[in-house]
Protein backbone atom coordinates (compact mmCIF):
# COMPACT_ATOMS: atom_id res chain seq x y z
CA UNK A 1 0.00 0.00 0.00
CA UNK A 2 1.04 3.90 -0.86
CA UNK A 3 1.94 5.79 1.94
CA UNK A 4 -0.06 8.98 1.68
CA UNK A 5 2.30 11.91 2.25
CA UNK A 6 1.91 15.81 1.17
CA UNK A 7 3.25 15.08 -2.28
CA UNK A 8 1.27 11.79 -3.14
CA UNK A 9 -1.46 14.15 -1.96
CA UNK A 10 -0.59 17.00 -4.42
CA UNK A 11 0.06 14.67 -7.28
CA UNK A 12 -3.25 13.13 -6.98
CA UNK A 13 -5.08 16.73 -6.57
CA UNK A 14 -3.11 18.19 -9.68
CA UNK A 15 -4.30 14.98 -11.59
CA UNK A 16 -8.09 15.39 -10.49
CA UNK A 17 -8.00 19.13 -11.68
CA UNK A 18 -6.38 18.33 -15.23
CA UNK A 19 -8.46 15.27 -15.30
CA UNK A 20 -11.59 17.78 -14.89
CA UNK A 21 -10.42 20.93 -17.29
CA UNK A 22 -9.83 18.32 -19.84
CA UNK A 23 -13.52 16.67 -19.75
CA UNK A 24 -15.02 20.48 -19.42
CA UNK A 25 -13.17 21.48 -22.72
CA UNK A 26 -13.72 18.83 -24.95
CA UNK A 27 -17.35 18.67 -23.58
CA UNK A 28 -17.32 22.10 -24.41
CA UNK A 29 -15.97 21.73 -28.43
CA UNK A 30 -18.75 19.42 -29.22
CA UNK A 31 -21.62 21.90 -27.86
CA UNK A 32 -20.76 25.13 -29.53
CA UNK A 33 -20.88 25.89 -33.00
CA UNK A 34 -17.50 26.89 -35.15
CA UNK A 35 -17.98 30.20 -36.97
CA UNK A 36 -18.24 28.08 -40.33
CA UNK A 37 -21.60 26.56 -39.10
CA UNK A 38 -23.38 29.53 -38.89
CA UNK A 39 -25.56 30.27 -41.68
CA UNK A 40 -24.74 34.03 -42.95
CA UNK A 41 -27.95 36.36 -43.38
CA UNK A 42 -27.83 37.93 -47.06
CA UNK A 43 -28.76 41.57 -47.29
CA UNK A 44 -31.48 42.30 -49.79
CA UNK A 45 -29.02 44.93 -51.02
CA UNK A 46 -25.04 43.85 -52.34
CA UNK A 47 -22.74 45.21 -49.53
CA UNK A 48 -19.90 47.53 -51.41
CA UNK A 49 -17.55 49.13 -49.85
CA UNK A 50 -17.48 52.93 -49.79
CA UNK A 51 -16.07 54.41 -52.67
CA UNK A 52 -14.91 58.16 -52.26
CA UNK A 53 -16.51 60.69 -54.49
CA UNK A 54 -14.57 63.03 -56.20
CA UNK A 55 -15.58 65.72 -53.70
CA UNK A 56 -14.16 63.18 -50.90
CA UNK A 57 -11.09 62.99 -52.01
CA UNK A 58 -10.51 66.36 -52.69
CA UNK A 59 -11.49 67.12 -49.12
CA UNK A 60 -9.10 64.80 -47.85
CA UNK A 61 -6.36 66.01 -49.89
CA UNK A 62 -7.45 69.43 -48.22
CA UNK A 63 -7.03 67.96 -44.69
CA UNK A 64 -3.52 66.68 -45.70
CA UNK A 65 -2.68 70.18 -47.09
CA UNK A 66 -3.46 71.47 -43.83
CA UNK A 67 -1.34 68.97 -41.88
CA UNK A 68 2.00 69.32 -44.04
CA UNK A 69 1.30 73.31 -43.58
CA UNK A 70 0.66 73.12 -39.80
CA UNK A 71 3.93 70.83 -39.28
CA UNK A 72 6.10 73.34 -41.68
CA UNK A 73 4.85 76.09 -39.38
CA UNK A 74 5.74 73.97 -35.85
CA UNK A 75 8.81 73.28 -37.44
CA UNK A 76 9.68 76.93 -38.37
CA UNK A 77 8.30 77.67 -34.45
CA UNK A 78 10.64 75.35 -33.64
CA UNK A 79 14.19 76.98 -34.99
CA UNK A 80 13.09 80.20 -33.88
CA UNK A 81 12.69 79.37 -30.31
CA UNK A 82 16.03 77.37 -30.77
CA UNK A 83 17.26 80.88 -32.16
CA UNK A 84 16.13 83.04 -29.45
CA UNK A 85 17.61 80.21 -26.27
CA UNK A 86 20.78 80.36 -28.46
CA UNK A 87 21.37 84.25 -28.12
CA UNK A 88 20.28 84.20 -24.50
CA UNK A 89 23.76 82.96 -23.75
CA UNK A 90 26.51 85.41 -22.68
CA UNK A 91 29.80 85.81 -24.81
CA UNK A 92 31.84 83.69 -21.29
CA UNK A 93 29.39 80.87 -21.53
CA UNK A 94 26.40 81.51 -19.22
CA UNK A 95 23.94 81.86 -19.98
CA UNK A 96 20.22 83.09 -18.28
CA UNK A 97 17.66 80.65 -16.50
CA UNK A 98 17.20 78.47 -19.65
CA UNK A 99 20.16 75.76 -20.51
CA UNK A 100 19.63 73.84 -23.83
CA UNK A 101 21.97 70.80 -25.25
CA UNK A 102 23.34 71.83 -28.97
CA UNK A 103 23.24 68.93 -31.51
CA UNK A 104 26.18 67.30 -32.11
């Protein structure tokens, strides 16, 4: 006969519980349907995807006018500020309240 100690005891738990998950999920497989076995409902209309209009495209070509102009202008915002922390700086090195790294 076995003698029952704490890891006969956890062997025989661990085996129960995969024993169990095992019969739940292949119980499980056979009840629910795959995605293939479900009839698909036909519109009374075609589906098509949307097609942009002439006037769609010309309004997103609009928006993406706007966006190169708007990063040009950030970018230009951008120097200048770099400009302006640059001549902050006395001719021996200090320089006021604001320290910035130069590019190397």
């Amino acid at each position: 006969m076995m003698k029952m100690n704490s890891i006969n005891i956890l062997a025989i738990s661990a085996l129960i519980v995969f024993s169990l998950m095992l019969i739940t999920t292949l119980s499980k497989s056979y009840d629910e349907k795959t995605i293939n076995d479900i009839p698909l409902e036909k519109d009374s209309i075609d589906r098509i995807d949307w097609i942009p209009t002439k006037e769609d495209i010309a309004y997103q070509d609009s928006m993406w006018t706007i966006i190169e102009q708007t990063q040009l202008e950030v970018d230009t915002i951008k120097e200048s500020i770099e400009h302006i922390l640059l001549r902050l700086e006395y001719m021996d090195g200090t320089s006021d309240s604001i320290r910035i790294t130069r590019k190397k």
